[in-house]
C-alpha atoms as a PDB file:
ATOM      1  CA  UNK A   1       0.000   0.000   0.000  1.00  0.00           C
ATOM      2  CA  UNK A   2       1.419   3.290  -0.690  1.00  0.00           C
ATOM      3  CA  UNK A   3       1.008   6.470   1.201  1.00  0.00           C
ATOM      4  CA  UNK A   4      -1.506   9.212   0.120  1.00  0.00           C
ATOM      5  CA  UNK A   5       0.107  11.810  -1.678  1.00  0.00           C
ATOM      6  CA  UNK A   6       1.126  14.784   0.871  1.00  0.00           C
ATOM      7  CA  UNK A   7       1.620  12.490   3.692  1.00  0.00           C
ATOM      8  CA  UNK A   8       4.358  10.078   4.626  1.00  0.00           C
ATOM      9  CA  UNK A   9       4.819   7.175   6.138  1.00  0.00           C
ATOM     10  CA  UNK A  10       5.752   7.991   9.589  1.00  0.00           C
ATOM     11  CA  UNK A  11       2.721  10.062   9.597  1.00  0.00           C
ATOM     12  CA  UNK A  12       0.329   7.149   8.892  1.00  0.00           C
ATOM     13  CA  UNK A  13       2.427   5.403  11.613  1.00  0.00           C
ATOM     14  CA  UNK A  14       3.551   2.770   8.481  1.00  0.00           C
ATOM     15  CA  UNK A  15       7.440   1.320   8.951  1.00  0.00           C
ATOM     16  CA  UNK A  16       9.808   3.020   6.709  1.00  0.00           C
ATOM     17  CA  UNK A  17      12.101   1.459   4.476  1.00  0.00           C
ATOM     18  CA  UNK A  18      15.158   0.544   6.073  1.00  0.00           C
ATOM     19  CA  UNK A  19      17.965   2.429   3.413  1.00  0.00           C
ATOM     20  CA  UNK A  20      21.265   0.840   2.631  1.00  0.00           C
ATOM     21  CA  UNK A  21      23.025   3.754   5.389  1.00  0.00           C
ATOM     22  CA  UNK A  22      20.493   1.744   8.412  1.00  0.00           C
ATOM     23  CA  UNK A  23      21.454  -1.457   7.082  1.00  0.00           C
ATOM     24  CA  UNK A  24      25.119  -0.827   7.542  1.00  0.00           C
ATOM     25  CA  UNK A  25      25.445   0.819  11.146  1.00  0.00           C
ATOM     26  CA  UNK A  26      22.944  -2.334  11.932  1.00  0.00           C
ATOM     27  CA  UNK A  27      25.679  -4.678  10.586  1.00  0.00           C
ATOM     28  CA  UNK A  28      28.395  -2.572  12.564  1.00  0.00           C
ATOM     29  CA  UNK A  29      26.676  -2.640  15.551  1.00  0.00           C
ATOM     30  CA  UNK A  30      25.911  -6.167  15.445  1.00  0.00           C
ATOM     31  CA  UNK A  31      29.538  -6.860  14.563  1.00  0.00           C
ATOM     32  CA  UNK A  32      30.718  -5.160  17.190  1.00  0.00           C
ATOM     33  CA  UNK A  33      28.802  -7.139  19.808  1.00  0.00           C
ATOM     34  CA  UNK A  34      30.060  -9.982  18.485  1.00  0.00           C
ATOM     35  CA  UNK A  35      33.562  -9.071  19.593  1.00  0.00           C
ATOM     36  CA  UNK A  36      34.036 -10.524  23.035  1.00  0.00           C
ATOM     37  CA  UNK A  37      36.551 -11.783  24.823  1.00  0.00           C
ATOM     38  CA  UNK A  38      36.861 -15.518  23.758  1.00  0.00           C
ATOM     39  CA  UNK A  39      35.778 -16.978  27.245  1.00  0.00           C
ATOM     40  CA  UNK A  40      32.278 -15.275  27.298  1.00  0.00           C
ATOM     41  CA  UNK A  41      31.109 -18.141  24.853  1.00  0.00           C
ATOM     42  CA  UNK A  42      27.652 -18.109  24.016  1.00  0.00           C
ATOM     43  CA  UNK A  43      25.909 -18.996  27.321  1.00  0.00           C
ATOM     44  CA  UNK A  44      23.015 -15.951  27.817  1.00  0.00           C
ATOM     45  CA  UNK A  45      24.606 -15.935  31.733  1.00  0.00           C
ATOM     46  CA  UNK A  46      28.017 -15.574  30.767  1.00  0.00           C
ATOM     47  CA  UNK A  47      27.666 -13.278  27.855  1.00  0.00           C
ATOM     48  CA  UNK A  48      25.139 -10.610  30.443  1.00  0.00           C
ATOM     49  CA  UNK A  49      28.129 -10.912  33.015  1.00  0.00           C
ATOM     50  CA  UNK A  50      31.061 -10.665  30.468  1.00  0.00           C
ATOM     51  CA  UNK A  51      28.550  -7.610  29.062  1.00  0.00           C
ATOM     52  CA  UNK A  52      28.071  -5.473  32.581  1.00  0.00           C
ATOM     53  CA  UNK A  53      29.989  -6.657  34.917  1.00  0.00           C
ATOM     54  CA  UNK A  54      33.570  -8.175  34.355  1.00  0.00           C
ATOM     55  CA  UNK A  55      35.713  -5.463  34.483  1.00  0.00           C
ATOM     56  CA  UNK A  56      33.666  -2.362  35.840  1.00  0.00           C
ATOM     57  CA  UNK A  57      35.594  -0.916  38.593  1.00  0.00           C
ATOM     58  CA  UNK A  58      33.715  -1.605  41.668  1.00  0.00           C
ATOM     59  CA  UNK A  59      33.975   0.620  45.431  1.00  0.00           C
ATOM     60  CA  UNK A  60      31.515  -1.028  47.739  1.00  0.00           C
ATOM     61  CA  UNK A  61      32.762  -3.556  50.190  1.00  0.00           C
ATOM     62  CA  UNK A  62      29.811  -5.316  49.769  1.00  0.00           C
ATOM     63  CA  UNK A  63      30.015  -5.921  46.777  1.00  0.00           C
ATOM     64  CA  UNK A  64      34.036  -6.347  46.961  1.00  0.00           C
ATOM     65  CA  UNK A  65      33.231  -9.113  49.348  1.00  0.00           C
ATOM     66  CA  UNK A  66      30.860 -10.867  47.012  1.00  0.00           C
ATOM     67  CA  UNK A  67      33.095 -11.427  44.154  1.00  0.00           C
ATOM     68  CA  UNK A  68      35.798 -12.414  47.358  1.00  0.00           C
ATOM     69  CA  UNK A  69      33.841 -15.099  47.948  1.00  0.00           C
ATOM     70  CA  UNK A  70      33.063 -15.909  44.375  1.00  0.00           C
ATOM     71  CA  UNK A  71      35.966 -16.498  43.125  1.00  0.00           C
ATOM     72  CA  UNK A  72      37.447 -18.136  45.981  1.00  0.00           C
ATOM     73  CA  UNK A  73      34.627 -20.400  45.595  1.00  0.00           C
ATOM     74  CA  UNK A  74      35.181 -21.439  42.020  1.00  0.00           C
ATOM     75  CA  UNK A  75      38.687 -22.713  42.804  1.00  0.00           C
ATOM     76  CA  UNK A  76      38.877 -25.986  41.048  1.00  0.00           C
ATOM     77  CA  UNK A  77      35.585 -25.376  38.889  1.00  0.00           C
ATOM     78  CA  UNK A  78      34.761 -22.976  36.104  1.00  0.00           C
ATOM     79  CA  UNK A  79      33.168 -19.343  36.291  1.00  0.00           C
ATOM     80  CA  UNK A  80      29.469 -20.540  35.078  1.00  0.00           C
ATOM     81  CA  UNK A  81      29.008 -23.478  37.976  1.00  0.00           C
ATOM     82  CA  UNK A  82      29.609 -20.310  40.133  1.00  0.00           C
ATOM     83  CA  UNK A  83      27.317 -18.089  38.190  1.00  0.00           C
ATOM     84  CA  UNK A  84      24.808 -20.512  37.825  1.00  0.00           C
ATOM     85  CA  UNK A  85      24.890 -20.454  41.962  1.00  0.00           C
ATOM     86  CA  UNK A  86      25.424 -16.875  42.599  1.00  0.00           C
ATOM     87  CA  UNK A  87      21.568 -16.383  43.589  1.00  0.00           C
ATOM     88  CA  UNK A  88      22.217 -19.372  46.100  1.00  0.00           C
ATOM     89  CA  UNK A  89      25.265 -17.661  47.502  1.00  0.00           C
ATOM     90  CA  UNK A  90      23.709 -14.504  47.577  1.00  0.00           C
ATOM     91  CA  UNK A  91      20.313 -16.309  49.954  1.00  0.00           C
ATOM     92  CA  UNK A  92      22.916 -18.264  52.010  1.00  0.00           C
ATOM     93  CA  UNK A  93      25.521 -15.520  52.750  1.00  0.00           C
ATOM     94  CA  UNK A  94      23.211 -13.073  53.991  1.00  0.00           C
ATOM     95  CA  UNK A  95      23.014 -10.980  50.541  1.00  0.00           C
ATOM     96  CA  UNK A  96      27.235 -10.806  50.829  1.00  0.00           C
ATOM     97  CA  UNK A  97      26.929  -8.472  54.201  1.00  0.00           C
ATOM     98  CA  UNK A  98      30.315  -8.883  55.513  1.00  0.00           C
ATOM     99  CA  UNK A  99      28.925  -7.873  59.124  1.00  0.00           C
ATOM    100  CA  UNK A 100      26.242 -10.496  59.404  1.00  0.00           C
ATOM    101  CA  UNK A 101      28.217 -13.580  57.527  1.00  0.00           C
ATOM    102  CA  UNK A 102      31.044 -12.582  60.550  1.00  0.00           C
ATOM    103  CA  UNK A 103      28.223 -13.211  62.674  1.00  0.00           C
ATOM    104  CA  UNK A 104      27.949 -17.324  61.619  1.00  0.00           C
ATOM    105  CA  UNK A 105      28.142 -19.909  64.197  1.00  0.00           C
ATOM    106  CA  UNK A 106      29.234 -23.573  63.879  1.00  0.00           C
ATOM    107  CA  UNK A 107      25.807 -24.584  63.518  1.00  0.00           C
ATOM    108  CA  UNK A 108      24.783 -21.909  60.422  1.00  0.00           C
ATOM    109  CA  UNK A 109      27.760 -23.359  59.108  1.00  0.00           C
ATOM    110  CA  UNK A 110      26.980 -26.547  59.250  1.00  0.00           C
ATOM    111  CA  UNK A 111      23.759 -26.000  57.379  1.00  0.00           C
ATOM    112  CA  UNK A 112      25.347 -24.174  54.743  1.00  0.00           C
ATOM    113  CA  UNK A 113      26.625 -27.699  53.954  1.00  0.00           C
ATOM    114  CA  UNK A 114      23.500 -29.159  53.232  1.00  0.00           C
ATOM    115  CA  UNK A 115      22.644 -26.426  50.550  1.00  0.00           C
ATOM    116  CA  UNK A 116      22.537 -27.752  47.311  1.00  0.00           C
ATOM    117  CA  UNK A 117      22.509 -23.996  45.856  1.00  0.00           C
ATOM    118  CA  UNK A 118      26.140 -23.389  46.995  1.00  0.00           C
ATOM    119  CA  UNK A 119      29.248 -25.643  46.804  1.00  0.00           C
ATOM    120  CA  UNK A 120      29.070 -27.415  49.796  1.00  0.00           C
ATOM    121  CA  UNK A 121      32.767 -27.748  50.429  1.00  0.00           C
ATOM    122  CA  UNK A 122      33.744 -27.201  53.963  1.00  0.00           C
ATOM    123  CA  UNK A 123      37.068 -25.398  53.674  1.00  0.00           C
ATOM    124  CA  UNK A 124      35.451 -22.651  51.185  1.00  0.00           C
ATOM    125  CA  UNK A 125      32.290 -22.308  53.629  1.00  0.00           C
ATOM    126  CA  UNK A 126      34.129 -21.896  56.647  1.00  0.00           C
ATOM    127  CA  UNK A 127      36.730 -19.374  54.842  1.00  0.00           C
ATOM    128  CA  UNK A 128      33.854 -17.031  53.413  1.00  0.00           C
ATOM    129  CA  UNK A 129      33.429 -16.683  57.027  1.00  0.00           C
ATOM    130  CA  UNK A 130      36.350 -16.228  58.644  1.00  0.00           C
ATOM    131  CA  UNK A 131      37.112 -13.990  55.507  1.00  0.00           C
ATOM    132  CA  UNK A 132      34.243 -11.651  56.324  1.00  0.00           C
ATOM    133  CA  UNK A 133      35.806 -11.379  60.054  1.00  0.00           C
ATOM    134  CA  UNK A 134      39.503 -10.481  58.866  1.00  0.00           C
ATOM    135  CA  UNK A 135      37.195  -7.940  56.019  1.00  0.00           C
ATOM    136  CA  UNK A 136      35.926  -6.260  59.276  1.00  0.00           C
ATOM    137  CA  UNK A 137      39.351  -5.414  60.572  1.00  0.00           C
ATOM    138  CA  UNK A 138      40.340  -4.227  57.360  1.00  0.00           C
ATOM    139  CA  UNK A 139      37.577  -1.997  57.281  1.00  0.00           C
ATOM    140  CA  UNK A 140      38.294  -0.519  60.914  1.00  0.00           C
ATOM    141  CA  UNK A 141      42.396  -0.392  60.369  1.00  0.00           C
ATOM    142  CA  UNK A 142      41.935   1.261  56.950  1.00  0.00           C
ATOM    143  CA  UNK A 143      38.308   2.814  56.266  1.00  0.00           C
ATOM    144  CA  UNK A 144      37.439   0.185  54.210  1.00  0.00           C
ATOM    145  CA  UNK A 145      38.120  -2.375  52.270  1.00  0.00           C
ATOM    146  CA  UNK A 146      37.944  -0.832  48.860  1.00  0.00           C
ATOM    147  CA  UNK A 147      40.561   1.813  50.291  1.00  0.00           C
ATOM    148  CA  UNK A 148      42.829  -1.804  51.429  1.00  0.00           C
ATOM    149  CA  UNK A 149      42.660  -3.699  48.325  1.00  0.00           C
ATOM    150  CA  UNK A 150      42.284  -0.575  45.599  1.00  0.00           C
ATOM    151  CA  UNK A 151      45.876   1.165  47.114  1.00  0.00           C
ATOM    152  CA  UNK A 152      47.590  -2.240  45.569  1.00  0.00           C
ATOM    153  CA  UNK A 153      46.845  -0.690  41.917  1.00  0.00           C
ATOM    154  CA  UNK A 154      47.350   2.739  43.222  1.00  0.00           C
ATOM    155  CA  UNK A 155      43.770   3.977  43.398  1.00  0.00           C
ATOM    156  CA  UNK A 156      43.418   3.611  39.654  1.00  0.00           C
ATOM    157  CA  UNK A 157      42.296   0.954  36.955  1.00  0.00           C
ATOM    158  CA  UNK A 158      45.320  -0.770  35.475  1.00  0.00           C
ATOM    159  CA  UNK A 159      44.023  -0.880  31.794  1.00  0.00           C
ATOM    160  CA  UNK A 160      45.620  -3.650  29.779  1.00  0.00           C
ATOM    161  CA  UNK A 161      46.203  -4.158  25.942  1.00  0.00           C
ATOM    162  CA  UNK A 162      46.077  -7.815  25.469  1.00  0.00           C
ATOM    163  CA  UNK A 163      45.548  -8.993  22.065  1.00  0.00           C
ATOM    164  CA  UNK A 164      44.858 -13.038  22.433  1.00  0.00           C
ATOM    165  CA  UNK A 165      43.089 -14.802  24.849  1.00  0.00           C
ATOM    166  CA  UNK A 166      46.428 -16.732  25.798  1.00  0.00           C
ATOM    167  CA  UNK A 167      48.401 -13.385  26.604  1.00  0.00           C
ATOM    168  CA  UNK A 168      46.668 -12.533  29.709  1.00  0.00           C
ATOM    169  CA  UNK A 169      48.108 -13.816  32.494  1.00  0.00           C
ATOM    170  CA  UNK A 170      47.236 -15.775  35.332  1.00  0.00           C
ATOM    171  CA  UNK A 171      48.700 -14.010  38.121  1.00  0.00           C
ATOM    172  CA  UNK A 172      50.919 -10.451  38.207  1.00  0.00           C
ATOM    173  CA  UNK A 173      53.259  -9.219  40.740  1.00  0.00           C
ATOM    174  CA  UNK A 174      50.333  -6.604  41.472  1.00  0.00           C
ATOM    175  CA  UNK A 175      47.832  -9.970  42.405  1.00  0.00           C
ATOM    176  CA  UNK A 176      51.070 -11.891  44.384  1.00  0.00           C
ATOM    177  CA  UNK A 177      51.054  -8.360  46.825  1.00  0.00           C
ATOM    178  CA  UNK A 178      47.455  -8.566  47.322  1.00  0.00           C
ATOM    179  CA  UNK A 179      47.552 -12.215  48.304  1.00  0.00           C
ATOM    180  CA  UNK A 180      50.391 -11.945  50.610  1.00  0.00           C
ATOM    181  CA  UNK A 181      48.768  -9.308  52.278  1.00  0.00           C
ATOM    182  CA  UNK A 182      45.534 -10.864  52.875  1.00  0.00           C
ATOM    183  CA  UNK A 183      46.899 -13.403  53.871  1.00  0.00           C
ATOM    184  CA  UNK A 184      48.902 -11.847  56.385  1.00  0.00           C
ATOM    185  CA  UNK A 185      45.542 -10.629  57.512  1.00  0.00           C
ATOM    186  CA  UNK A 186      44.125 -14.180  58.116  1.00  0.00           C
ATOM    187  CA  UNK A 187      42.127 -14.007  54.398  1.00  0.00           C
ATOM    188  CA  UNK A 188      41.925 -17.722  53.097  1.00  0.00           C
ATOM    189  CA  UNK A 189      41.544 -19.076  49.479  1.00  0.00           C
ATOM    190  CA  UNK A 190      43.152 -16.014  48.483  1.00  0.00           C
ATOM    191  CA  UNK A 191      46.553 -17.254  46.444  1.00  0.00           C
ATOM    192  CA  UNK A 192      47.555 -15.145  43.726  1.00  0.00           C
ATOM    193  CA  UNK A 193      45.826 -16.827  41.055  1.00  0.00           C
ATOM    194  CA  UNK A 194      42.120 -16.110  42.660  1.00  0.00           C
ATOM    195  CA  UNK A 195      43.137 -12.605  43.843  1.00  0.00           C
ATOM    196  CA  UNK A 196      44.050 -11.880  40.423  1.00  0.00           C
ATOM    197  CA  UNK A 197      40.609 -13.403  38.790  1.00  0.00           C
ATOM    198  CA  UNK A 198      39.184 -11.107  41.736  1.00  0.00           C
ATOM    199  CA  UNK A 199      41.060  -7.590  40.522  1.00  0.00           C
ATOM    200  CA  UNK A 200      39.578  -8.378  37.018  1.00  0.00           C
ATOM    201  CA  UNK A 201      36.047  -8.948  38.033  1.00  0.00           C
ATOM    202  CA  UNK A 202      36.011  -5.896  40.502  1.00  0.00           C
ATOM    203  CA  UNK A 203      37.995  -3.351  37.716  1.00  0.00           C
ATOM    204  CA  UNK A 204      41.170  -3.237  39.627  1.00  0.00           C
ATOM    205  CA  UNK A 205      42.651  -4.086  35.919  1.00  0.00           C
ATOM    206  CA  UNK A 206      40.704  -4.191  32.718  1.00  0.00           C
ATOM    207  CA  UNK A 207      41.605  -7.449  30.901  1.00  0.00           C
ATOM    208  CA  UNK A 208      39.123  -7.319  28.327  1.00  0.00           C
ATOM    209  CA  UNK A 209      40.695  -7.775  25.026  1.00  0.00           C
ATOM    210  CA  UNK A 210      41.717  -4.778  22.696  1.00  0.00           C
ATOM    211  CA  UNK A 211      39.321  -6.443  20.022  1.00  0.00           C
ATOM    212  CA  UNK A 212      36.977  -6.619  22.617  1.00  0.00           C
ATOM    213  CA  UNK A 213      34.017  -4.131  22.403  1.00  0.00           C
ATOM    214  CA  UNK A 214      33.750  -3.546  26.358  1.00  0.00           C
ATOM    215  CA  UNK A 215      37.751  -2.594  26.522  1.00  0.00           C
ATOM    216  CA  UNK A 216      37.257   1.130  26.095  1.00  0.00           C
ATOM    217  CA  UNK A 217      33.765   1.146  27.856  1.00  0.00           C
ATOM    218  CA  UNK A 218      34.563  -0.174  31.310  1.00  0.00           C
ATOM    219  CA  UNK A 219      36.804   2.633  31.378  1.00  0.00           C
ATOM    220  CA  UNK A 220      34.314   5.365  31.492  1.00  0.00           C
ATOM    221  CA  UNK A 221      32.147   3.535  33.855  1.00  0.00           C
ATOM    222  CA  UNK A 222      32.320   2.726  37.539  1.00  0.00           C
ATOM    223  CA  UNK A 223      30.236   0.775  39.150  1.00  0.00           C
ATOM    224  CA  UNK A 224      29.353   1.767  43.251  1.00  0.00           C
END
């Protein structure tokens, strides 16, 4: 059907015809999307985190302490088993409030090993705990947390230019500081290998690829 002469499409609310400009920044866009970093895969879970989260610099110790426990949960299992639990963490840990998971006893601990929502592994359960109590005295000899464990990349994103999947590393000397001094603070599950997984989840350095279309973004946005 064509429009009565005088009045256009848009007027009689009709779709207009895409041109050959729309169909190009359509193909762009959609072409940029497409370049990830090569372990987001395809899984709709992995691809929203790898979209808004990995990488954004975060400053709330609640939410520092979340991906603290995270990652020192997935030690031995891949990223998605622990995404695919993170709403059972969240229920089971008290929403990640440092102050209340301090607060566990032997006995909320021991049903936190009958959860099938989390991994029931004793050593992990009992150090998201005792992490959340050594958190605390971070918190009260330096402010916070986020003041603690930002002041190892000097208060500022360490941006990256990696151009292969197989180039970024699995540790730094930046991540082997952080562990030693959590450590030294009574933090468990916190070698350098999981405190550097933890400084790329939480922004501390951007690892996203250069041909990756969320490099130059998570730069210009923070996260609270």
């Amino acid at each position: 059907m064509q429009a009565p002469a005088g009045r256009n499409k848009a007027a009689l609310g009709l779709p207009r015809r895409l041109t050959a400009r729309d169909n190009r920044r359509r193909a762009v866009m959609t072409t940029k999307k497409d370049l990830r970093c090569d372990w987001a895969g395809s899984d709709p879970r992995m691809l929203a985190y790898h979209d808004q989260e990995w990488g954004v610099p975060l400053h709330d110790d609640r939410r520092l302490f979340e991906f603290l426990v995270l990652e020192g949960a997935q030690a031995g299992l891949s990223w998605q088993t622990i995404l695919n639990k993170r709403d059972g963490y969240r229920s089971a840990f008290a929403g990640f409030d440092p102050a209340r998971v301090a607060r566990f006893d032997r006995r909320r601990i021991g049903a936190l090993l009958t959860n099938p929502a989390i991994v029931r592994n004793r050593l992990k359960v009992e150090s998201a705990v005792s992490n959340a109590r050594a958190l605390l005295a971070v918190q009260k000899g330096f402010g916070s947390f986020d003041r603690f464990v930002w002041g190892f990349v000097e208060q500022t994103p360490k941006k990256n230019r990696w151009r292969r999947q197989r180039d970024v590393p699995a540790s730094t000397a930046e991540s082997d500081a952080l562990s030693k001094a959590l450590k030294q603070r009574g933090f468990r599950f916190v070698g350098s290998t999981i405190c550097y997984a933890f400084m790329q989840a939480t922004g501390l350095v951007n690892d996203h690829l250069v041909g990756c279309y969320r490099h130059d973004a998570v730069g210009r946005r923070h996260a609270a």
